[in-house]
N, C-alpha and C. Protein backbone atom coordinates (compact mmCIF):
# COMPACT_ATOMS: atom_id res chain seq x y z
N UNK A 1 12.53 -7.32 -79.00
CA UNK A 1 13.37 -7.19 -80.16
C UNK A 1 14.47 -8.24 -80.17
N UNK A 2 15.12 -8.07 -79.14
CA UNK A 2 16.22 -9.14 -78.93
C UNK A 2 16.04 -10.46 -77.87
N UNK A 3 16.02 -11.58 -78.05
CA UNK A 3 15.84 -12.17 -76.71
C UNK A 3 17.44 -12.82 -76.57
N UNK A 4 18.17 -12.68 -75.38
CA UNK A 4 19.14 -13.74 -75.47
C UNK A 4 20.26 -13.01 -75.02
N UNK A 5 20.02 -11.57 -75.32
CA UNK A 5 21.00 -10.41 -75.35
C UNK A 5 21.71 -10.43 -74.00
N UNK A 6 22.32 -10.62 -72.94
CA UNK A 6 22.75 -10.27 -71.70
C UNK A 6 24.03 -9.82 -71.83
N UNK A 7 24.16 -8.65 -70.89
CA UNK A 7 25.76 -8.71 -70.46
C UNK A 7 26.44 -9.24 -69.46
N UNK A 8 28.04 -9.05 -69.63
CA UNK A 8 28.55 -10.24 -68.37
C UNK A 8 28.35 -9.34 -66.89
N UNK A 9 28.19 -9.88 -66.33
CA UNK A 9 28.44 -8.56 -64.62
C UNK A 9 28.94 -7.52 -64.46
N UNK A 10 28.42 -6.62 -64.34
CA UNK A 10 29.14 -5.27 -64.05
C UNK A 10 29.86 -5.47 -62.66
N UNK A 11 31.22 -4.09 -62.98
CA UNK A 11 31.37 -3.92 -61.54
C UNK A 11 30.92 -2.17 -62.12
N UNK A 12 31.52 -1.28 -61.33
CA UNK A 12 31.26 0.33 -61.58
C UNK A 12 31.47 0.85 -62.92
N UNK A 13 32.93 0.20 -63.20
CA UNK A 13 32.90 0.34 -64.71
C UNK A 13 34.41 -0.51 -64.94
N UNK A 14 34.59 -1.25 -66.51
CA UNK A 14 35.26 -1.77 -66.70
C UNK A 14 36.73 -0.99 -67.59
N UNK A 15 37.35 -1.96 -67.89
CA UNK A 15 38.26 -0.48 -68.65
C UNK A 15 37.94 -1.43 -70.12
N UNK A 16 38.30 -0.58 -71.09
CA UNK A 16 37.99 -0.94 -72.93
C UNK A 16 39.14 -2.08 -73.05
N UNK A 17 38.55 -3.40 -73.87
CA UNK A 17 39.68 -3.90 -74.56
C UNK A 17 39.52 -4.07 -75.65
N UNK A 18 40.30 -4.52 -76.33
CA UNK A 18 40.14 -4.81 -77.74
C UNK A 18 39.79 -5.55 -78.09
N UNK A 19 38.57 -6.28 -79.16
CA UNK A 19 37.79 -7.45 -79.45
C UNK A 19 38.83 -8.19 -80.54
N UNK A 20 38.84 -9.17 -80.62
CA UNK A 20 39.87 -9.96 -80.92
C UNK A 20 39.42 -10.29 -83.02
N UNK A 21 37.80 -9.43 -82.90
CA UNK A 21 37.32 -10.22 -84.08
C UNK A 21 38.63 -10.00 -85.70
N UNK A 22 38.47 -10.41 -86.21
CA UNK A 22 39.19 -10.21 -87.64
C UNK A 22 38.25 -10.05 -88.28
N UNK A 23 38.45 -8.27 -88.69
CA UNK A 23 37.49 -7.68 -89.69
C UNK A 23 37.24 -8.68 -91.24
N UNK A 24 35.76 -8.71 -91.52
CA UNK A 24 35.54 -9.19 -92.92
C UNK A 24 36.27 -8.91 -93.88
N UNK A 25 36.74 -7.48 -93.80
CA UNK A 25 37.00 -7.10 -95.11
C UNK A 25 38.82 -6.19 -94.49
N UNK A 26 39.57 -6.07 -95.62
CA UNK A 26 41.14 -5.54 -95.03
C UNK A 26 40.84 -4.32 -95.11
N UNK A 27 39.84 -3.55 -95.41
CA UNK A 27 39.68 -1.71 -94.57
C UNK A 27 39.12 -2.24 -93.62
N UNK A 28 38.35 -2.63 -92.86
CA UNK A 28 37.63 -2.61 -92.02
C UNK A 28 38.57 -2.82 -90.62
N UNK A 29 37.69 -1.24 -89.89
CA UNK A 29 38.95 -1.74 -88.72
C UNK A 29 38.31 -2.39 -87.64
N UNK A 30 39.37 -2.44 -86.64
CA UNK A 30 39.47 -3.83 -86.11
C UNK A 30 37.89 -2.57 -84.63
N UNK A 31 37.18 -3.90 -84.26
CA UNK A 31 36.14 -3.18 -83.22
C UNK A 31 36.24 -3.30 -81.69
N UNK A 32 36.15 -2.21 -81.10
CA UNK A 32 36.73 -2.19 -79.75
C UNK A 32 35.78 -2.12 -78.79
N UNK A 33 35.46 -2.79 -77.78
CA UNK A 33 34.81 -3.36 -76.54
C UNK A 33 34.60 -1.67 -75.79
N UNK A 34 33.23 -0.62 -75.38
CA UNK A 34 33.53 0.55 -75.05
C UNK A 34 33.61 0.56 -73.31
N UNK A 35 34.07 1.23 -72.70
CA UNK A 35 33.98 1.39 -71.09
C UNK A 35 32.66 1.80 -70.80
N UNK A 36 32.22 0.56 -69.70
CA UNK A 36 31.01 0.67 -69.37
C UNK A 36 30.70 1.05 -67.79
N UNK A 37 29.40 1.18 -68.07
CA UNK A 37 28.81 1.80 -66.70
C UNK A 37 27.66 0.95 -66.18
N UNK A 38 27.38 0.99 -64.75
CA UNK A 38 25.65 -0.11 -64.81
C UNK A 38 25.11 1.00 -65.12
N UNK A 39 23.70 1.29 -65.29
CA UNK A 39 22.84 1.78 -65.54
C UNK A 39 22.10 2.35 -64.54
N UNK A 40 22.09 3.75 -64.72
CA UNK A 40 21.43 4.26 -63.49
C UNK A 40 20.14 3.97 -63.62
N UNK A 41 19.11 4.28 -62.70
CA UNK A 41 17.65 4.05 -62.34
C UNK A 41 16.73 5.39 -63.45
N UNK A 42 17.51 6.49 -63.85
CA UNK A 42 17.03 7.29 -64.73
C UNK A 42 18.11 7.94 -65.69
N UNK A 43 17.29 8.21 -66.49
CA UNK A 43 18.51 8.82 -68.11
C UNK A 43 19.57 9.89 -67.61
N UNK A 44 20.63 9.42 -68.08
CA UNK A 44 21.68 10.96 -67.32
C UNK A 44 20.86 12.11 -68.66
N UNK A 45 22.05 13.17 -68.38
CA UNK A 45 21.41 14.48 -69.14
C UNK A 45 22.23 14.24 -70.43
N UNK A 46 21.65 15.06 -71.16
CA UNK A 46 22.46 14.59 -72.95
C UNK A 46 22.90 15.98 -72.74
N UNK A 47 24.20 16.31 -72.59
CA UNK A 47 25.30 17.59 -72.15
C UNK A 47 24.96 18.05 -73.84
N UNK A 48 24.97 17.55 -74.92
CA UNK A 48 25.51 17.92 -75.80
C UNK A 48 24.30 17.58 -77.08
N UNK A 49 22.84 18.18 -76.64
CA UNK A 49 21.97 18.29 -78.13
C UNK A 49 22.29 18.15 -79.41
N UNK A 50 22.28 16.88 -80.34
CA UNK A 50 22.55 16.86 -81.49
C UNK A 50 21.39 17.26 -82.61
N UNK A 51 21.01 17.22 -83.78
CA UNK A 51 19.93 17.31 -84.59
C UNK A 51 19.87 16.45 -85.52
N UNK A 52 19.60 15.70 -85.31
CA UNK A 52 20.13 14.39 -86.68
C UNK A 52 18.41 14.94 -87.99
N UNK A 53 17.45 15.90 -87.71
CA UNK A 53 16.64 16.01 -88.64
C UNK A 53 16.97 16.23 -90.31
N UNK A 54 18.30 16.40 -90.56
CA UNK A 54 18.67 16.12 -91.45
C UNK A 54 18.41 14.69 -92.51
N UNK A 55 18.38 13.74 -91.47
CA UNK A 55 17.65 12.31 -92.19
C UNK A 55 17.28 11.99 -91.69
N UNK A 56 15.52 12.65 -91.30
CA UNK A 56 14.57 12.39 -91.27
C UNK A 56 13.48 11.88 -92.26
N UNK A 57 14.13 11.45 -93.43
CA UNK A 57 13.09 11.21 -94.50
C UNK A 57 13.77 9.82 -94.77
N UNK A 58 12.35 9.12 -95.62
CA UNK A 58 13.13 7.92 -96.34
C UNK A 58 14.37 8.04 -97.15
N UNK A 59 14.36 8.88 -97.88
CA UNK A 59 15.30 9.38 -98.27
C UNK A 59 16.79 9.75 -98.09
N UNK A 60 17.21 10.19 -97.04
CA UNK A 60 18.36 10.16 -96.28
C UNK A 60 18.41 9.50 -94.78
N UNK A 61 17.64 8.53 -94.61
CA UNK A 61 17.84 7.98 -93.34
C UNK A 61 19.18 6.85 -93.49
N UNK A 62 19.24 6.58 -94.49
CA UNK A 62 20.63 5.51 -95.11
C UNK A 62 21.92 6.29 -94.66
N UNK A 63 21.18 7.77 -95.16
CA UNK A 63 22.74 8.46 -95.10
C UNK A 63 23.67 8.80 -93.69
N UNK A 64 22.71 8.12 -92.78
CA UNK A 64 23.38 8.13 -90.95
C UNK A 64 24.81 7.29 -91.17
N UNK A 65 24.76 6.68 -91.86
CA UNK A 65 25.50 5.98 -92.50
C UNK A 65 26.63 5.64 -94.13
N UNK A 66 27.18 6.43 -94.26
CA UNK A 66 27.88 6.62 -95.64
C UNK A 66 28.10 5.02 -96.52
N UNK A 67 27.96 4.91 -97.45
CA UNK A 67 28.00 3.51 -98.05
C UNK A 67 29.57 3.35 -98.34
N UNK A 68 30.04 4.32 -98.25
CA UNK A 68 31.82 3.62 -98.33
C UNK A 68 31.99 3.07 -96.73
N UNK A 69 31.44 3.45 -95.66
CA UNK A 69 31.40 3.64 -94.19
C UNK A 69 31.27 2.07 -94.28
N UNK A 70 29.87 1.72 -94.43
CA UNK A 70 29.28 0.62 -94.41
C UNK A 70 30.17 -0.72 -95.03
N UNK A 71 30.39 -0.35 -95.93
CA UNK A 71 31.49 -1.27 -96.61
C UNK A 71 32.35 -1.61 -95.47
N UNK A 72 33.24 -0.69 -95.11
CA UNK A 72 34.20 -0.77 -93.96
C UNK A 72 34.02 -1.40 -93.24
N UNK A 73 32.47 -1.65 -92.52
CA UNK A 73 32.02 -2.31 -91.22
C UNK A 73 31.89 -3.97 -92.06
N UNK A 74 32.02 -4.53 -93.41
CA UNK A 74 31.47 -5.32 -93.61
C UNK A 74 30.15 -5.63 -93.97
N UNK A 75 29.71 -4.41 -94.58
CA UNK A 75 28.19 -3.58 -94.20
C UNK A 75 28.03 -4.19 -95.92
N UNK A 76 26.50 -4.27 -96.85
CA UNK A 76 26.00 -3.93 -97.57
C UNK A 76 26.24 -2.70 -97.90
N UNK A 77 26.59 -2.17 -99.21
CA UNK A 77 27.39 -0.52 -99.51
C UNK A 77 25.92 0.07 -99.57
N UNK A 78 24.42 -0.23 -99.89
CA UNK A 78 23.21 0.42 -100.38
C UNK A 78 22.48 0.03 -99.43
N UNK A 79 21.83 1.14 -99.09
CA UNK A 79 21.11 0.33 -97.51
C UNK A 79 19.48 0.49 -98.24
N UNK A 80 18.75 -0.25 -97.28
CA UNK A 80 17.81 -0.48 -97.69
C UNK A 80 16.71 0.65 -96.81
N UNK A 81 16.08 1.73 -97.28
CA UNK A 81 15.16 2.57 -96.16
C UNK A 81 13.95 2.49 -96.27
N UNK A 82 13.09 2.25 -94.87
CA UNK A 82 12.04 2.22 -94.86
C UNK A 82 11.32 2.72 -93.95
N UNK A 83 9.46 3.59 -93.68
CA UNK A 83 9.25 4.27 -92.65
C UNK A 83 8.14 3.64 -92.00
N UNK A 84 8.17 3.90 -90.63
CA UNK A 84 6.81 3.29 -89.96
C UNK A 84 5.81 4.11 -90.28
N UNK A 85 4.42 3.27 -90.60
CA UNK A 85 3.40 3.99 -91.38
C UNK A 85 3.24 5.79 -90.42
N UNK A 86 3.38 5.63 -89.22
CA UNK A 86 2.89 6.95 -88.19
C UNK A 86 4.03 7.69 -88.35
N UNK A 87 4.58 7.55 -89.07
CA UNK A 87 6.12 8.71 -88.73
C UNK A 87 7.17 8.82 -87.76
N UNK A 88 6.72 7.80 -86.72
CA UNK A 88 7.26 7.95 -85.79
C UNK A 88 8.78 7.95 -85.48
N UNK A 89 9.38 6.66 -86.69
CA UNK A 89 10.40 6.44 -87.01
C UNK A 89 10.73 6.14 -88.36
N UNK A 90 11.83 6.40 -88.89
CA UNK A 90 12.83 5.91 -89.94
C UNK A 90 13.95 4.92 -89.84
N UNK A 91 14.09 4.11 -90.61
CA UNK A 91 14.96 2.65 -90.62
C UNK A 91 15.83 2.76 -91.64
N UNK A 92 17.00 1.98 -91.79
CA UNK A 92 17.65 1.65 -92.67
C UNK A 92 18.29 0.42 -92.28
N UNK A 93 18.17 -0.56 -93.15
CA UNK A 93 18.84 -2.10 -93.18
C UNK A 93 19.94 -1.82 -94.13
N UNK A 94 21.06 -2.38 -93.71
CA UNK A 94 22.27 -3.08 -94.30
C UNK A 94 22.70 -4.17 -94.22
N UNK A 95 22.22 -4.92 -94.89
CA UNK A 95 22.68 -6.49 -94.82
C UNK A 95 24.06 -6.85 -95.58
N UNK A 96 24.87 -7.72 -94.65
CA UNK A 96 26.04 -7.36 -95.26
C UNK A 96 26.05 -9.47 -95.84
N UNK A 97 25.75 -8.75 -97.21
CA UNK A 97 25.72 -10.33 -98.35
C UNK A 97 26.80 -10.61 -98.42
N UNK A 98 27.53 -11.78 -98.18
CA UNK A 98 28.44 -12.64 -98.20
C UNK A 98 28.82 -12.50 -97.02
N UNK A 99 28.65 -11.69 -96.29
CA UNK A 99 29.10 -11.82 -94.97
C UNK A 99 28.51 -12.24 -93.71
N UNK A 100 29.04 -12.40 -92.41
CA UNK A 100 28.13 -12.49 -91.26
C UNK A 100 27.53 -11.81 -90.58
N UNK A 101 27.40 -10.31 -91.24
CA UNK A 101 27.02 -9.17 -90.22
C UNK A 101 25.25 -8.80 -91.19
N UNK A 102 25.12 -8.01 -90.20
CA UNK A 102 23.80 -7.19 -90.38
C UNK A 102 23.45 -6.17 -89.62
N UNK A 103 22.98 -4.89 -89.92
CA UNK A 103 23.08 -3.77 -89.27
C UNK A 103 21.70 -2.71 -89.73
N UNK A 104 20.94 -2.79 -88.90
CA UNK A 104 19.46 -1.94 -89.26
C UNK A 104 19.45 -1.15 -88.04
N UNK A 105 19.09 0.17 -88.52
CA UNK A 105 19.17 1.39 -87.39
C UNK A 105 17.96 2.58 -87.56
N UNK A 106 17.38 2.76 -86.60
CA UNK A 106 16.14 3.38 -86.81
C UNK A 106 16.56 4.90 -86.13
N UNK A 107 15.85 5.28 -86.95
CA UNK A 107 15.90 7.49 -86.26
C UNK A 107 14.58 7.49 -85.68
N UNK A 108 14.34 7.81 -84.43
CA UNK A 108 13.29 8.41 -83.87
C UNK A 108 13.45 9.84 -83.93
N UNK A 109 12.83 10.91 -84.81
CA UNK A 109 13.20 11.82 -84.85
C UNK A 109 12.15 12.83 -83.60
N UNK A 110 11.35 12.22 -83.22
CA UNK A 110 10.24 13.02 -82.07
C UNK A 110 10.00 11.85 -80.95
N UNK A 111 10.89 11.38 -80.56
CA UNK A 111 10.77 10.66 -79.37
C UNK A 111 11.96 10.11 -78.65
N UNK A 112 11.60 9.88 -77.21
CA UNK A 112 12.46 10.04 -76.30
C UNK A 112 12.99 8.77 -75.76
N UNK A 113 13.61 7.91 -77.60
CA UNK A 113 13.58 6.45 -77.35
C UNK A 113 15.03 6.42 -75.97
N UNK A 114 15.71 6.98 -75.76
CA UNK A 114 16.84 7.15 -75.14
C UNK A 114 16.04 6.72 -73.83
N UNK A 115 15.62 7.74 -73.09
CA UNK A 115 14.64 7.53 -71.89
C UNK A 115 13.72 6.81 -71.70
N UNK A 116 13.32 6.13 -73.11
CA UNK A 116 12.73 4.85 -72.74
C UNK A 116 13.13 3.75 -71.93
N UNK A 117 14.41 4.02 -72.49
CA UNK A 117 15.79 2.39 -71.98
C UNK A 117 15.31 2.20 -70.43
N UNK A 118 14.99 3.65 -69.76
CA UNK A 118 15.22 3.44 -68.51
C UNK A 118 14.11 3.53 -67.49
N UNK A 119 12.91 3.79 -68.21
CA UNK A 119 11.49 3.35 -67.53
C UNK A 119 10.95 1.95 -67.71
N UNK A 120 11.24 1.34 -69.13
CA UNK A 120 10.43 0.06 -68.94
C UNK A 120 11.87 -1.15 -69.18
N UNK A 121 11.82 -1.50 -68.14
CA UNK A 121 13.28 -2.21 -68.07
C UNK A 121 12.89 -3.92 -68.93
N UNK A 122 11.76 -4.17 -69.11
CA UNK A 122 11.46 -5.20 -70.49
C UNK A 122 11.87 -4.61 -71.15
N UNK A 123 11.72 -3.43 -72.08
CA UNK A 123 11.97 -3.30 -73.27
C UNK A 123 13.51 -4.00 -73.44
N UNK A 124 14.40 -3.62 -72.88
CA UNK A 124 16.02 -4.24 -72.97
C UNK A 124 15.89 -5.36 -72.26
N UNK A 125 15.19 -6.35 -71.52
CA UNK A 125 15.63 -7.97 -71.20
C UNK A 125 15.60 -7.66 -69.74
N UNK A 126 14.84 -6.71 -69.14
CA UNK A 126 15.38 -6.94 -67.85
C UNK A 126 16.35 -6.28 -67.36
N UNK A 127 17.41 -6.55 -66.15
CA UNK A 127 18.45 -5.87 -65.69
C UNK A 127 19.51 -5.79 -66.17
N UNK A 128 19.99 -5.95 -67.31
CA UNK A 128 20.97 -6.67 -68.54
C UNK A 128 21.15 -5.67 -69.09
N UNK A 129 21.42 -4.69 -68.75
CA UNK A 129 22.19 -3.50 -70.05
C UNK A 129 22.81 -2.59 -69.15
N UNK A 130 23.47 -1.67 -69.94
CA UNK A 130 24.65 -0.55 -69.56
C UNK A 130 24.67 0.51 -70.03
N UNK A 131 25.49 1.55 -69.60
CA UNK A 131 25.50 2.73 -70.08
C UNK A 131 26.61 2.81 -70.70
N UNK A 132 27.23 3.64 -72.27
CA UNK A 132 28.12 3.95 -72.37
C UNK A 132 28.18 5.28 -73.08
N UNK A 133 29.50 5.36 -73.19
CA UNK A 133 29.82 6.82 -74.23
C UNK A 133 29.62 6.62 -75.79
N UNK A 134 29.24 7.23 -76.63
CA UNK A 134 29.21 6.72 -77.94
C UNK A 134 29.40 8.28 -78.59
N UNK A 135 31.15 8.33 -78.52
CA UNK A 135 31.37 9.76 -79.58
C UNK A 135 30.71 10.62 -78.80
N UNK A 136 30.73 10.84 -77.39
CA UNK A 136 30.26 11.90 -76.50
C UNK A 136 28.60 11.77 -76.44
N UNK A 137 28.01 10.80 -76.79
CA UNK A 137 26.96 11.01 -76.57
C UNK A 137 26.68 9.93 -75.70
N UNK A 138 25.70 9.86 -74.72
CA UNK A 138 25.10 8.72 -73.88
C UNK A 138 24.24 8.25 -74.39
N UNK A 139 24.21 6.24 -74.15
CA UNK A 139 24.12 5.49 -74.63
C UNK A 139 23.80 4.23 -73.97
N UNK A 140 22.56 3.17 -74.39
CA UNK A 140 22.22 2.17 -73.42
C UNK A 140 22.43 0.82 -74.70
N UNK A 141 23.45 0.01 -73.71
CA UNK A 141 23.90 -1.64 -74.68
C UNK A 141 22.72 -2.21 -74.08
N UNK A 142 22.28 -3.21 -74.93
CA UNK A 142 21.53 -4.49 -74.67
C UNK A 142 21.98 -5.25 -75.49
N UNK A 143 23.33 -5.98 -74.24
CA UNK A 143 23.78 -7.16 -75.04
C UNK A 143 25.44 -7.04 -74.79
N UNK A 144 26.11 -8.06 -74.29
CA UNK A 144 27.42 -8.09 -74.55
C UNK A 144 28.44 -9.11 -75.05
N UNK A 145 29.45 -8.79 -75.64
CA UNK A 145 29.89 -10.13 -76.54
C UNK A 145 30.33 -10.78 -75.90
N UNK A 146 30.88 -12.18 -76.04
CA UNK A 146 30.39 -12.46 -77.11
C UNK A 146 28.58 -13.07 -77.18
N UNK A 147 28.31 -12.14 -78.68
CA UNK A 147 27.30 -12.15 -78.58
C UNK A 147 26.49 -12.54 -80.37
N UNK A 148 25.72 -13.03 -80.60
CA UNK A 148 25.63 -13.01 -81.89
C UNK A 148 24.48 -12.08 -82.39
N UNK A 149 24.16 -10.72 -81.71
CA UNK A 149 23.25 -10.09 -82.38
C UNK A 149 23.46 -8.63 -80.42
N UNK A 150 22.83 -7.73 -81.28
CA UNK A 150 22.94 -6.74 -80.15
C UNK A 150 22.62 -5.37 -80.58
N UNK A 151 21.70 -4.76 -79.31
CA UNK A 151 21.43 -3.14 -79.17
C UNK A 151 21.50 -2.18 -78.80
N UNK A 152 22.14 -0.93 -79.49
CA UNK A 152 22.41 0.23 -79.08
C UNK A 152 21.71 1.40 -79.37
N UNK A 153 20.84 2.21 -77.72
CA UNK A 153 20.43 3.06 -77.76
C UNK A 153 20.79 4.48 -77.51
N UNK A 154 20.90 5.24 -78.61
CA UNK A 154 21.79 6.75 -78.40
C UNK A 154 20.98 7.68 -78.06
N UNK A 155 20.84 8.23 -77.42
CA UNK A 155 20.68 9.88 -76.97
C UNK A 155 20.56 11.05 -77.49
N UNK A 156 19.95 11.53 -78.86
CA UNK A 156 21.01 12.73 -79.75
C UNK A 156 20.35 13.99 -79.04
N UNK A 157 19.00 13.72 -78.74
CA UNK A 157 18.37 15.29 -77.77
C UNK A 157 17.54 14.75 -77.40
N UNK A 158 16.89 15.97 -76.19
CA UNK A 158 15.56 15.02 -75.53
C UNK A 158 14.54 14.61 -76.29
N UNK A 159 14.47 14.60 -77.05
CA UNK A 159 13.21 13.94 -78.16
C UNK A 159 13.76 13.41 -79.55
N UNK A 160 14.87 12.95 -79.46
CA UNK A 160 15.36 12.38 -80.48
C UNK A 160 16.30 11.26 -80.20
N UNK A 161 16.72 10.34 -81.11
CA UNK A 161 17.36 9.03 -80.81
C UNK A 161 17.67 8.40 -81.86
N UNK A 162 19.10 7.27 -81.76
CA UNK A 162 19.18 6.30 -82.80
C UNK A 162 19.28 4.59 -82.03
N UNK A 163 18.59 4.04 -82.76
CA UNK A 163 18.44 2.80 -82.22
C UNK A 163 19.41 1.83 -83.34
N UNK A 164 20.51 0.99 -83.22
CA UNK A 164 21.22 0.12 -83.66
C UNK A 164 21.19 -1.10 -83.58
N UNK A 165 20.88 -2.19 -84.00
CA UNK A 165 20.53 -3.58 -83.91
C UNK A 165 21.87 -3.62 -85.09
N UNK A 166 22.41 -4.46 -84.46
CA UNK A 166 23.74 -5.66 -85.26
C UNK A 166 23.76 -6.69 -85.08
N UNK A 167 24.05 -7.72 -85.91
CA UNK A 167 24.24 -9.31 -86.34
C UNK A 167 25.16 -9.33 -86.57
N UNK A 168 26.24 -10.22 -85.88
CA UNK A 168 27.01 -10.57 -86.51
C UNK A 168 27.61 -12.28 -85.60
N UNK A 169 27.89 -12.99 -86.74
CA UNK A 169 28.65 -14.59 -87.07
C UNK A 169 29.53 -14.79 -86.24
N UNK A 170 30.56 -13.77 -85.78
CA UNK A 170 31.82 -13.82 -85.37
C UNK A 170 32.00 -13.77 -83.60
N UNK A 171 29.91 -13.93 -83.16
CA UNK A 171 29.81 -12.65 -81.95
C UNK A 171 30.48 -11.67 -81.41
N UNK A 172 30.71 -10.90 -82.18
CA UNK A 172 30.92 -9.58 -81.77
C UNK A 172 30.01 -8.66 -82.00
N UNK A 173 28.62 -8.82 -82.04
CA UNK A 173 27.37 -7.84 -82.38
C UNK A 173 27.80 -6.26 -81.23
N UNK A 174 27.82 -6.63 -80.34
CA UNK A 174 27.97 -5.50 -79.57
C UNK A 174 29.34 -4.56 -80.17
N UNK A 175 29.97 -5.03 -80.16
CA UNK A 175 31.34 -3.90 -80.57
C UNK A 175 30.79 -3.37 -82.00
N UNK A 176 30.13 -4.24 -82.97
CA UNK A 176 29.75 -3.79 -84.36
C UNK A 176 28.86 -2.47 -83.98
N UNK A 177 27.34 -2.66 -83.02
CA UNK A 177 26.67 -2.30 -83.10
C UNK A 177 27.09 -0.41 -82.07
N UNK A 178 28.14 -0.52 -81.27
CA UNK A 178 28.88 0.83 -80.87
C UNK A 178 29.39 1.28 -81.76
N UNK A 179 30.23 0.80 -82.75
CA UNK A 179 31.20 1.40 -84.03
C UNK A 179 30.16 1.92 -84.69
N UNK A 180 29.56 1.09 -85.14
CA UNK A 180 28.24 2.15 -86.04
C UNK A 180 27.92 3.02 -85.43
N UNK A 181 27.40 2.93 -84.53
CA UNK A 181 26.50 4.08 -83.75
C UNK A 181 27.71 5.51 -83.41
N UNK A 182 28.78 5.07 -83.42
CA UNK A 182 29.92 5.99 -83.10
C UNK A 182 30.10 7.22 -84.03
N UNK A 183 30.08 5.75 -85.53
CA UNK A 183 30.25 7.00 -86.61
C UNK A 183 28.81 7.54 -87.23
N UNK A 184 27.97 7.14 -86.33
CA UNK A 184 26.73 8.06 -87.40
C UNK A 184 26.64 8.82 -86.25
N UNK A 185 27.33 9.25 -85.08
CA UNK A 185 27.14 10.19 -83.82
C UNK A 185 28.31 11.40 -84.68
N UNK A 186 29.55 10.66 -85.15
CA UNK A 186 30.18 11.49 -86.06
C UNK A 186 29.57 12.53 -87.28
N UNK A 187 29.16 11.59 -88.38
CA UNK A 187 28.42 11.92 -89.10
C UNK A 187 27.44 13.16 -89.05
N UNK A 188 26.37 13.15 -88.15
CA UNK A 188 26.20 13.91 -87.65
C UNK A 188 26.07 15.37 -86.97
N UNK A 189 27.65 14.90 -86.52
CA UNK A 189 28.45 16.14 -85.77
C UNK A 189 28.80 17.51 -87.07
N UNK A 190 29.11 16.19 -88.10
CA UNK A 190 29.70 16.96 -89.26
C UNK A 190 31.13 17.09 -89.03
């Protein structure tokens, strides 16, 4: 999916700073670097089962995402949804026109893309990714800024998941691609 993606060296874990980017747009807030972890050898436990089957359809898979939300991020306000022919997953693209970002995020609503991260260590580049928190949920980066594109894999239950791919000009893909994933972990929550 990504080639190029690496993060800088772990030690156990770093503390959060603040990414220096200057949001596209004057709502948009500013995106913050999350405290990371290396990656254990297997998936921790998801303490906290979410149900995102709510947008499971073409239909509301956009809505992981609110279009005033999207705006905020610099986002395209109308996302674009589309499904893999097997069901397996649901997508939504937001391309953000005039801007440098881009943001497409897929729902696995019956699979255990989370625990994937951590059996086939190609799928993420190799030894190059991390664990983090995302709005209480656990979470695998592939990719750290500066970076000009990057992926975040969430956790919502054992057979469910959101996958985040961000673009962005400014490299800060990684901080884009946690903020999203933060607030559709919100979203969500309700």
């Amino acid at each position: 999916m990504l080639a190029g993606c690496t993060p800088a060296p772990l030690e156990e874990t770093t503390a959060p700073t603040t990414a220096s980017a200057t949001p596209p747009a004057a709502a948009a807030p500013p995106l913050a670097e999350p405290v990371v972890t290396a990656l254990p050898p297997a998936p921790p436990p998801i303490g906290r089962p979410l149900d995102a089957s709510r947008y499971a359809t073409g239909g509301t898979v956009c809505d992981l995402l609110t279009d005033t939300q999207a705006v905020e991020f610099g986002l395209q306000s109308s996302g674009n949804p589309y499904n893999a022919s097997d069901g397996s997953l649901l997508t939504c693209s937001r391309n953000g026109f005039g801007t440098e970002r881009d943001v497409e995020y897929n729902l696995w609503p019956d699979s255990d893309v989370f625990a994937a991260q951590f059996g086939d260590r190609r799928r993420q580049g190799g030894d190059d990714a991390y664990l983090v928190d995302v709005a209480g949920q656990p979470a695998v980066v592939n990719g750290s800024d500066p970076k000009p594109a990057c992926l975040v894999t969430v956790g919502l239950a054992e057979r469910q998941g959101i996958e985040v791919l961000a673009s962005d000009g400014k490299d800060h893909a990684c901080a884009l691609a946690v903020a999203v994933a933060e607030q559709m972990v919100r979203n969500i929550t309700g």
